[in-house]
PDB file of N, CA and C in Angstrom:
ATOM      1  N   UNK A   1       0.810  -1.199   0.000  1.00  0.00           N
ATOM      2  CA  UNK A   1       0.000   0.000   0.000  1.00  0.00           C
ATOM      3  C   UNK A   1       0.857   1.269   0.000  1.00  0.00           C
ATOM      4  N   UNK A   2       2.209   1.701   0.648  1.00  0.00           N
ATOM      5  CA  UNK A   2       2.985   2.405   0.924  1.00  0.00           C
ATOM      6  C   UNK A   2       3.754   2.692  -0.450  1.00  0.00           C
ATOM      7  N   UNK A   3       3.787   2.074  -1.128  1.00  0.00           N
ATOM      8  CA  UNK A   3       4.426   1.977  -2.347  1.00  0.00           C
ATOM      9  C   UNK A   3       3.148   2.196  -3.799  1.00  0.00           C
ATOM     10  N   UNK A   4       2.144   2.170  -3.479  1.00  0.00           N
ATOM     11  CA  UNK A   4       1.392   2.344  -4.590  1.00  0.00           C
ATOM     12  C   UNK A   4       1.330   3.746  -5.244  1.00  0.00           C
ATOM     13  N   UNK A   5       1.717   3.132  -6.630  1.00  0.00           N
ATOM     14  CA  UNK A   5       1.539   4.148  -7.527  1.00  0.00           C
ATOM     15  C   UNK A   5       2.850   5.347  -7.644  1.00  0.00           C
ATOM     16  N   UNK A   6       3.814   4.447  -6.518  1.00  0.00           N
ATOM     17  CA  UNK A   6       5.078   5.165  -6.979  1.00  0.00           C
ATOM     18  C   UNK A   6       6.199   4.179  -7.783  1.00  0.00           C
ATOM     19  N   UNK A   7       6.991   4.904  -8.451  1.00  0.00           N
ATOM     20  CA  UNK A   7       7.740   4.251  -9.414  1.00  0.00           C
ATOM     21  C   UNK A   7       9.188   4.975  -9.152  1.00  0.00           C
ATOM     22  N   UNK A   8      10.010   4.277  -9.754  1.00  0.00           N
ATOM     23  CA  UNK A   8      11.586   5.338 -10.134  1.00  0.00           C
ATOM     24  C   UNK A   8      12.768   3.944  -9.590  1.00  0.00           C
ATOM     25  N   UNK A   9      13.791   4.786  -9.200  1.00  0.00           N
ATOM     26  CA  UNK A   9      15.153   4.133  -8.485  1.00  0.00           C
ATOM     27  C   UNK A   9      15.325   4.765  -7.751  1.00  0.00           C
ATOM     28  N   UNK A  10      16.014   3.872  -6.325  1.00  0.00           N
ATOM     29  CA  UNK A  10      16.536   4.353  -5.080  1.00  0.00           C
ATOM     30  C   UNK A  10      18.253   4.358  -5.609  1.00  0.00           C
ATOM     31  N   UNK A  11      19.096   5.095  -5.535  1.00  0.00           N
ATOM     32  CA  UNK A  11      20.341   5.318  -5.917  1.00  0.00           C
ATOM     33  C   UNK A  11      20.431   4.540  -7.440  1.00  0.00           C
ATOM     34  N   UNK A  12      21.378   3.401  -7.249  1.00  0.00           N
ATOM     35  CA  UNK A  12      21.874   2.696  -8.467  1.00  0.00           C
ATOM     36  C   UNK A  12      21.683   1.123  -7.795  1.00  0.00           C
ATOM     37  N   UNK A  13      20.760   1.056  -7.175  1.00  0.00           N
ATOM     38  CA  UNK A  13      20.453  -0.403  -5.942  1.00  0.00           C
ATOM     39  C   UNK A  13      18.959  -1.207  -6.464  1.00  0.00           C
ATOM     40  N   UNK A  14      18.263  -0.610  -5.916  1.00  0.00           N
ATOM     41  CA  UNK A  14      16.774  -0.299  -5.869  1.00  0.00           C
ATOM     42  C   UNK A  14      15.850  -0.259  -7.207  1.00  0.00           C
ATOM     43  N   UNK A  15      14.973  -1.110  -8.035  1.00  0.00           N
ATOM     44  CA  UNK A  15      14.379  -0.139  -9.078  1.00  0.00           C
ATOM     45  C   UNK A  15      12.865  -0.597  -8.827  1.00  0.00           C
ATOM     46  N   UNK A  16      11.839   0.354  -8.561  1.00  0.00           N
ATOM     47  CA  UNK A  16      10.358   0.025  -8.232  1.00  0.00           C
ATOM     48  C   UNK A  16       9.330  -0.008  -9.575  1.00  0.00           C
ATOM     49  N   UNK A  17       8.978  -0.881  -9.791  1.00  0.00           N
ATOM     50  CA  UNK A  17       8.072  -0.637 -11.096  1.00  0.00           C
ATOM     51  C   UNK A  17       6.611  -1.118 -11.033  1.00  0.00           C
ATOM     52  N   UNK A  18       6.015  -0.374 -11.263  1.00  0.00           N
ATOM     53  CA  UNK A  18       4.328  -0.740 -11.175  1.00  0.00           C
ATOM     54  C   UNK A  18       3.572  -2.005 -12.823  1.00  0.00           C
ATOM     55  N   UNK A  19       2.846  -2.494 -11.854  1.00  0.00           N
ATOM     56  CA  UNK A  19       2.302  -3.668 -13.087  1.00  0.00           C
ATOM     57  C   UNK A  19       1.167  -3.393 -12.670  1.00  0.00           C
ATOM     58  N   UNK A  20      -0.177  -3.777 -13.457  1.00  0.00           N
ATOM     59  CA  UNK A  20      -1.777  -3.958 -13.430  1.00  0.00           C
ATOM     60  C   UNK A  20      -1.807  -4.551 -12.279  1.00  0.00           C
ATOM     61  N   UNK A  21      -1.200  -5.829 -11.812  1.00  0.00           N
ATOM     62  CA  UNK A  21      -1.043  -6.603 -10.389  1.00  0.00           C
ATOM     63  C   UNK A  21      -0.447  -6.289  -9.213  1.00  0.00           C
ATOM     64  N   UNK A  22       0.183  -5.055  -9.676  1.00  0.00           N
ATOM     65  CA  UNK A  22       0.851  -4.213  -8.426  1.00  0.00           C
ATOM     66  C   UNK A  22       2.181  -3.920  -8.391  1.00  0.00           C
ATOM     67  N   UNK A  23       2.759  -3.587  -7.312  1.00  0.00           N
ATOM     68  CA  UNK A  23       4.188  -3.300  -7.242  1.00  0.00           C
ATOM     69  C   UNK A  23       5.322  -4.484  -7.128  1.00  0.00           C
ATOM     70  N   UNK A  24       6.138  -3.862  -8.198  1.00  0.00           N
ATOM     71  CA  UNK A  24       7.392  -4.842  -8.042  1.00  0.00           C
ATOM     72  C   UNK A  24       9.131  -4.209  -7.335  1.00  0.00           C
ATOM     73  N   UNK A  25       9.252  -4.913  -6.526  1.00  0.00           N
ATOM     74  CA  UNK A  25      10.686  -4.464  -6.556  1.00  0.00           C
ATOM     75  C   UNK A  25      11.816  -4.967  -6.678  1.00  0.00           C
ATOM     76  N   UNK A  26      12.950  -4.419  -7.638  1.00  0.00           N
ATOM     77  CA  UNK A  26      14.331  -5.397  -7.970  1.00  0.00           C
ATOM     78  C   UNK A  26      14.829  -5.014  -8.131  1.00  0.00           C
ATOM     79  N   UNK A  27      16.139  -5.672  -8.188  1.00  0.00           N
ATOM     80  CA  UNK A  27      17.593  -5.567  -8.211  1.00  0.00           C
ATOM     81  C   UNK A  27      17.838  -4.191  -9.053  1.00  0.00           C
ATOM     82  N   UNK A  28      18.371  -3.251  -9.576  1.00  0.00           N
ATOM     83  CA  UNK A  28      18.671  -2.495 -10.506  1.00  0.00           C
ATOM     84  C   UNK A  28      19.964  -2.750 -11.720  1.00  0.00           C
ATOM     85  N   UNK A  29      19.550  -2.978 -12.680  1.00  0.00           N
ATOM     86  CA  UNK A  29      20.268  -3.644 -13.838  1.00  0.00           C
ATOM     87  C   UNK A  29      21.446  -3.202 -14.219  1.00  0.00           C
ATOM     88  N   UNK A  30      22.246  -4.020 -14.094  1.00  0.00           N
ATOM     89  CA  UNK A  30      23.746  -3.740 -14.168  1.00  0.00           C
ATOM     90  C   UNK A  30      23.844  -4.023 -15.819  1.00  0.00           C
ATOM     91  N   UNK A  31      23.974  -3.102 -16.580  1.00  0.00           N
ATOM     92  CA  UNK A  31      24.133  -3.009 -18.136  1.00  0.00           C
ATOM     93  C   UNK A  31      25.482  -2.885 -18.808  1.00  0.00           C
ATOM     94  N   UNK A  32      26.569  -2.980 -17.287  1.00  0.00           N
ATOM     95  CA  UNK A  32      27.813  -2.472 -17.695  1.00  0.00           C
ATOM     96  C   UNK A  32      28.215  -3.235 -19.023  1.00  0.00           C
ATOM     97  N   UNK A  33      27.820  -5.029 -18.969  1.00  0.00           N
ATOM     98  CA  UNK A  33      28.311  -5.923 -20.244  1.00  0.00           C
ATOM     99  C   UNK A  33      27.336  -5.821 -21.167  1.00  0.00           C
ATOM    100  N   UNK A  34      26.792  -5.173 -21.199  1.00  0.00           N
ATOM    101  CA  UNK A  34      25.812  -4.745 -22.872  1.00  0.00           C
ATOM    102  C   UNK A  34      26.340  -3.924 -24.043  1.00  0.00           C
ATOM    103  N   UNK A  35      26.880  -4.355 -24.753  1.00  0.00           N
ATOM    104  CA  UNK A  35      27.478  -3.720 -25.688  1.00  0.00           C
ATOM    105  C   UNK A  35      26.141  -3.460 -26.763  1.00  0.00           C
ATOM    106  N   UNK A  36      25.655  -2.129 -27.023  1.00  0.00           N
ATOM    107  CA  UNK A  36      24.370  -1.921 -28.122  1.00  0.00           C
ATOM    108  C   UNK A  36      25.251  -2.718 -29.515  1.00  0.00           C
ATOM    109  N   UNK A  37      24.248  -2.592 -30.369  1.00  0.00           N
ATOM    110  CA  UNK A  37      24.474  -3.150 -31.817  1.00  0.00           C
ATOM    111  C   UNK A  37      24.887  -1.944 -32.544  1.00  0.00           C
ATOM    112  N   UNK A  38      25.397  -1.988 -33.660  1.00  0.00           N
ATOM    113  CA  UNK A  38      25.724  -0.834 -34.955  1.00  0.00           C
ATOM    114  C   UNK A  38      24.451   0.325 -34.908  1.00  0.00           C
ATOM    115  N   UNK A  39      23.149  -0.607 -35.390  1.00  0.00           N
ATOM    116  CA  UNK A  39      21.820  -0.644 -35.787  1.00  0.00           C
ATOM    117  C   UNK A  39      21.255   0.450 -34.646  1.00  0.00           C
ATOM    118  N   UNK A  40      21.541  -0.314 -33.110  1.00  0.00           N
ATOM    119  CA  UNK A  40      21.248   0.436 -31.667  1.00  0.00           C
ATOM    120  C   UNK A  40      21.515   1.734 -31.637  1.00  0.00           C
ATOM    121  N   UNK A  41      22.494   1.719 -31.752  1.00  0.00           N
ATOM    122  CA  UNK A  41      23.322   3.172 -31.959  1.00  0.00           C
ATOM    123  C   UNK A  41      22.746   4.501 -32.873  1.00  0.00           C
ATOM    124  N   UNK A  42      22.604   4.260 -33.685  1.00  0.00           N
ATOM    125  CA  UNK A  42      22.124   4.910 -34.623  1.00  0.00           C
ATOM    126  C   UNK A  42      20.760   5.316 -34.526  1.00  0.00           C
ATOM    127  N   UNK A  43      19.791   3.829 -33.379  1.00  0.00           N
ATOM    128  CA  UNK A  43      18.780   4.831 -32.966  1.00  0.00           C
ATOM    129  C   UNK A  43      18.573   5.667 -32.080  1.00  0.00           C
ATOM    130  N   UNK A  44      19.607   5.370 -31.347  1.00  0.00           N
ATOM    131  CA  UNK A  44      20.207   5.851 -29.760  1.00  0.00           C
ATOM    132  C   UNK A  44      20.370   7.539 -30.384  1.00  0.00           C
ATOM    133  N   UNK A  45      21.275   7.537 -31.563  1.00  0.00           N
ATOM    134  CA  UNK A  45      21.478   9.052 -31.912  1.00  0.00           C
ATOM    135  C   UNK A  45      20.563   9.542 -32.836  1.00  0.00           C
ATOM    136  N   UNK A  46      19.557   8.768 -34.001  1.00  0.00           N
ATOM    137  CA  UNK A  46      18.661   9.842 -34.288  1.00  0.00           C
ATOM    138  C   UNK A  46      17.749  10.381 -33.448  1.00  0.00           C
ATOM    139  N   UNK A  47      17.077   9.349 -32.349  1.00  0.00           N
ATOM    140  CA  UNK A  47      16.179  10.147 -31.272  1.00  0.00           C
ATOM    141  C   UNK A  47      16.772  11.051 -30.837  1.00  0.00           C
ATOM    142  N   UNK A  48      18.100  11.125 -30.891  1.00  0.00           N
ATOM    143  CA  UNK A  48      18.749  12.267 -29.520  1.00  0.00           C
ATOM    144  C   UNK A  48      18.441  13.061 -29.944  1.00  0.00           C
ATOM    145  N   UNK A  49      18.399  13.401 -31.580  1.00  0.00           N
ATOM    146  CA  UNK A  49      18.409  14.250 -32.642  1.00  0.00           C
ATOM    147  C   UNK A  49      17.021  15.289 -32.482  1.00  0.00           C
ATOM    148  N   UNK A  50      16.206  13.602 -32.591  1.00  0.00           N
ATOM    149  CA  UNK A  50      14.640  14.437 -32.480  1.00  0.00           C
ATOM    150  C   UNK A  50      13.956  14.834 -31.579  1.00  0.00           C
ATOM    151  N   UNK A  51      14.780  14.197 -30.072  1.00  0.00           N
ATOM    152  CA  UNK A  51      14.551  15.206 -29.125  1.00  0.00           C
ATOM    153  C   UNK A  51      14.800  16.730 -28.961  1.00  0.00           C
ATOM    154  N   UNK A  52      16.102  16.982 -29.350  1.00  0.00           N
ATOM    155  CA  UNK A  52      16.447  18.265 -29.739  1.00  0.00           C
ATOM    156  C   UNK A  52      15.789  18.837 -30.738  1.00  0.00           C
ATOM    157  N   UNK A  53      15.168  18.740 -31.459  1.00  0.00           N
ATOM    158  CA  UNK A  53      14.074  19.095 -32.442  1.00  0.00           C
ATOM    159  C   UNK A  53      13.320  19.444 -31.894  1.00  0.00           C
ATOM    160  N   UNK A  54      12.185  18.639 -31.012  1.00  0.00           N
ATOM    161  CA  UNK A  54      10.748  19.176 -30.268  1.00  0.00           C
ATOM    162  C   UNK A  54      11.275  19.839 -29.122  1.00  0.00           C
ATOM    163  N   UNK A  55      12.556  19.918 -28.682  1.00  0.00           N
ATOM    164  CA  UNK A  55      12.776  21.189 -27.963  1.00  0.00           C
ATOM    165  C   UNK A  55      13.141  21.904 -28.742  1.00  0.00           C
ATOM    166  N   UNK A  56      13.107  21.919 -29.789  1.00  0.00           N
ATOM    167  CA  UNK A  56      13.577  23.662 -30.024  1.00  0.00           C
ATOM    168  C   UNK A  56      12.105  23.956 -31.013  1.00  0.00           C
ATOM    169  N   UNK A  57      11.190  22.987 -30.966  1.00  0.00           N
ATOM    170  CA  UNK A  57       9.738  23.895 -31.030  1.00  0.00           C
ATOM    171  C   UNK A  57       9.083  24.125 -29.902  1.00  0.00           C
ATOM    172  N   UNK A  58       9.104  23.341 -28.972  1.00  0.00           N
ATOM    173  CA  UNK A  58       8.649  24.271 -27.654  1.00  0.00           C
ATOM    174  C   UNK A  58       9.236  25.160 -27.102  1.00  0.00           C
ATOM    175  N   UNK A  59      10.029  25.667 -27.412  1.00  0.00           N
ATOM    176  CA  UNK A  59      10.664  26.885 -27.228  1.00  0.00           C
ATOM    177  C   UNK A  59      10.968  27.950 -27.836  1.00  0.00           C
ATOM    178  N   UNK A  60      10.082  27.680 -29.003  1.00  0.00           N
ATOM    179  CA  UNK A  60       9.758  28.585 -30.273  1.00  0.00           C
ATOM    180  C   UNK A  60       8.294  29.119 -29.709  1.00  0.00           C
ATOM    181  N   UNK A  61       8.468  30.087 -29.346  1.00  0.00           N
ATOM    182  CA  UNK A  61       6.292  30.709 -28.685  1.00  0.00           C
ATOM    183  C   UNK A  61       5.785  30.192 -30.524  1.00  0.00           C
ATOM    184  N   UNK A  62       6.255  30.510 -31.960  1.00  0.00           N
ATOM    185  CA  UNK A  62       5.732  30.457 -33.078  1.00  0.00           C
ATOM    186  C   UNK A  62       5.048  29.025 -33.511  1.00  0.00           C
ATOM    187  N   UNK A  63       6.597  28.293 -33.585  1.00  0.00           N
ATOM    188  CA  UNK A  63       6.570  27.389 -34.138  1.00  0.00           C
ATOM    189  C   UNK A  63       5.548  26.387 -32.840  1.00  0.00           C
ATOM    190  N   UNK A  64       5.372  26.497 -31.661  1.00  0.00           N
ATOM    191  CA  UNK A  64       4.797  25.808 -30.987  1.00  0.00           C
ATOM    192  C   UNK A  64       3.197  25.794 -31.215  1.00  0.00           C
ATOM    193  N   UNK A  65       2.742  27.414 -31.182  1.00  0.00           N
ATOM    194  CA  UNK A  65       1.475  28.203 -31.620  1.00  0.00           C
ATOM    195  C   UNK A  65       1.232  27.255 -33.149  1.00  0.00           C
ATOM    196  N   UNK A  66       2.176  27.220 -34.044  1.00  0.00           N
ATOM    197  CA  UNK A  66       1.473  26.577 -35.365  1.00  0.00           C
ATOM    198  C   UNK A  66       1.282  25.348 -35.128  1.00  0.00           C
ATOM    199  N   UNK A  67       2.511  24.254 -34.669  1.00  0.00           N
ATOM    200  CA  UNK A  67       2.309  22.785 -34.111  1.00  0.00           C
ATOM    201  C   UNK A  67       0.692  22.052 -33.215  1.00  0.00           C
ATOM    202  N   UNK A  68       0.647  23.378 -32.269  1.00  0.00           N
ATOM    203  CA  UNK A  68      -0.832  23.218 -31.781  1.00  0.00           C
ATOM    204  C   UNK A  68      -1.710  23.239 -32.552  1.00  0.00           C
ATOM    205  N   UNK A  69      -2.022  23.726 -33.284  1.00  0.00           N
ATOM    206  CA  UNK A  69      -3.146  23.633 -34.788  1.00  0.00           C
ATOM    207  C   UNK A  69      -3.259  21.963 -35.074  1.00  0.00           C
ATOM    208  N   UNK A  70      -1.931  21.491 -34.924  1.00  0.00           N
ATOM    209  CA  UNK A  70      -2.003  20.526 -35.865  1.00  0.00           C
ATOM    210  C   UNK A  70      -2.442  19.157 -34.940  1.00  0.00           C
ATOM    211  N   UNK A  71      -2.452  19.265 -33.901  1.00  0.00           N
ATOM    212  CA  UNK A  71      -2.379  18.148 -32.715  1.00  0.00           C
ATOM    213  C   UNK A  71      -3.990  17.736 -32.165  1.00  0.00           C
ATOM    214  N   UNK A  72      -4.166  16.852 -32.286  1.00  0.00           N
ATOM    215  CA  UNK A  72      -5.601  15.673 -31.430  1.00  0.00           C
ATOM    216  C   UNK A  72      -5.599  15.722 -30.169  1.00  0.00           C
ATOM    217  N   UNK A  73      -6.994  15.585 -29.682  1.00  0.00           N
ATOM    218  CA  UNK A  73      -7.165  16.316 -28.302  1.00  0.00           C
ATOM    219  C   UNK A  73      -6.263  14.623 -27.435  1.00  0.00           C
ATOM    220  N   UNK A  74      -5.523  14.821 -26.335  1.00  0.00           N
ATOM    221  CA  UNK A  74      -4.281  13.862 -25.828  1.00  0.00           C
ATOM    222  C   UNK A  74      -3.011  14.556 -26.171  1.00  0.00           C
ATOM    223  N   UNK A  75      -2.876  14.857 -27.281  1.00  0.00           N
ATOM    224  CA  UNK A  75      -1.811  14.849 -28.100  1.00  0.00           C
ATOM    225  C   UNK A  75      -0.803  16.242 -27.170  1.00  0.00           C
ATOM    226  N   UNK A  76       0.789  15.900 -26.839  1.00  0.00           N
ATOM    227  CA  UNK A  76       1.274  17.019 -26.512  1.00  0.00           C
ATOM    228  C   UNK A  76       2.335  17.364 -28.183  1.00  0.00           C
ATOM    229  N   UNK A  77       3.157  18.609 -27.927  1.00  0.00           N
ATOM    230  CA  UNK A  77       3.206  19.349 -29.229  1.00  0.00           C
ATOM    231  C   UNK A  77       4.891  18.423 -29.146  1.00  0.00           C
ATOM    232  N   UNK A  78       5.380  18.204 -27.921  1.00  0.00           N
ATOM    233  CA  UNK A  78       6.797  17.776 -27.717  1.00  0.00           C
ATOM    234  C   UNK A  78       6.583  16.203 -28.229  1.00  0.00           C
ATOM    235  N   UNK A  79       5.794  15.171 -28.237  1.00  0.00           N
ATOM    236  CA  UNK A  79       5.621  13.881 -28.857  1.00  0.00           C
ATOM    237  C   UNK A  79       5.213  13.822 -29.987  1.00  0.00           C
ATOM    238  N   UNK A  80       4.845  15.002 -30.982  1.00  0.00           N
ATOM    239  CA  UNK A  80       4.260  14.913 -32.153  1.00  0.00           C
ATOM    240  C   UNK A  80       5.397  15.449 -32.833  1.00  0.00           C
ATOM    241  N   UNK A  81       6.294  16.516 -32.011  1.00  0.00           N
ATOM    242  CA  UNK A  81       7.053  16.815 -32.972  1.00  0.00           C
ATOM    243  C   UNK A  81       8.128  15.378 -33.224  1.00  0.00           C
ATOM    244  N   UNK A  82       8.732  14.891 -31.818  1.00  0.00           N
ATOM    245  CA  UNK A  82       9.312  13.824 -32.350  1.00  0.00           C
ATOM    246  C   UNK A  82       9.140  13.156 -33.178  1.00  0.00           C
ATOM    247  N   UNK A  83       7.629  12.218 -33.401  1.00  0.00           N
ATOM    248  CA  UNK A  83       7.374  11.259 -34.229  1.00  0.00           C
ATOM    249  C   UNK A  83       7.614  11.908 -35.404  1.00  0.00           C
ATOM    250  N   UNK A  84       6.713  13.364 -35.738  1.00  0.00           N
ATOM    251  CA  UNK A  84       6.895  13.807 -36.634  1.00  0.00           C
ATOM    252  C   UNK A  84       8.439  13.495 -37.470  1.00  0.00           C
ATOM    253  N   UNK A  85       9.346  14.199 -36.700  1.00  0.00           N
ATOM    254  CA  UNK A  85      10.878  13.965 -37.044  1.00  0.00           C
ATOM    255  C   UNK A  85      11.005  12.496 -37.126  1.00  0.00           C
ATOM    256  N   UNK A  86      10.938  11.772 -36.147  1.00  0.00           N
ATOM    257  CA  UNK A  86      11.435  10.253 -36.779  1.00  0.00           C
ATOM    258  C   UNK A  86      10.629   9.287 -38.130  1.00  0.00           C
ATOM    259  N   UNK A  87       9.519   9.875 -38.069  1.00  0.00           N
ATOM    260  CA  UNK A  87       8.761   9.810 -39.450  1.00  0.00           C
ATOM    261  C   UNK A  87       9.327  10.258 -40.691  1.00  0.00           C
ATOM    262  N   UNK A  88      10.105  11.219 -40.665  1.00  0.00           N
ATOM    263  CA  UNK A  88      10.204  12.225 -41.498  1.00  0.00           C
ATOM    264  C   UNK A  88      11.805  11.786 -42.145  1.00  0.00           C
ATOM    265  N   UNK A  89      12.447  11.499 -41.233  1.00  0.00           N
ATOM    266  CA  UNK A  89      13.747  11.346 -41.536  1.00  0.00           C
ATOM    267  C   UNK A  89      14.288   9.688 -41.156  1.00  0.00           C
TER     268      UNK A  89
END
């Protein structure tokens, strides 16, 4: 009950994650021997890309004002621009 409906990591120890069935808690994943793929990488850096993209339209008062026009009621202007960009390119 004390734990419901919270999520995150306690340092680099701890990681709490919520399921339909409730709370889980475990170990926190040591990724040090994961080497990504070629393929990984490349998506690792176009998102980085298109994150920096929908920040620099929300931080445009313009370009944000026109983006809103274009967006479905849910929809924020910072996830549309991404897809937009990873769609796009």
């Amino acid at each position: 009950m004390v734990l419901q409906g919270t999520s995150g990591q306690l340092g680099k120890q701890l990681l709490l994650k919520q399921y339909a069935y409730g709370a889980v808690l475990s170990k926190y994943p040591d990724m040090s021997a994961v080497k990504p793929s070629e393929k990984q990488i490349e998506g690792y850096d176009k998102f980085r890309v298109a994150v920096a993209y929908a920040q620099s339209i929300i931080n445009d008062a313009k370009k944000k004002k026109a983006y809103q026009k274009k967006l479905k009621p849910g929809q924020t202007v910072y996830h549309f621009a991404i897809r937009e960009y990873l769609q796009n390119h």
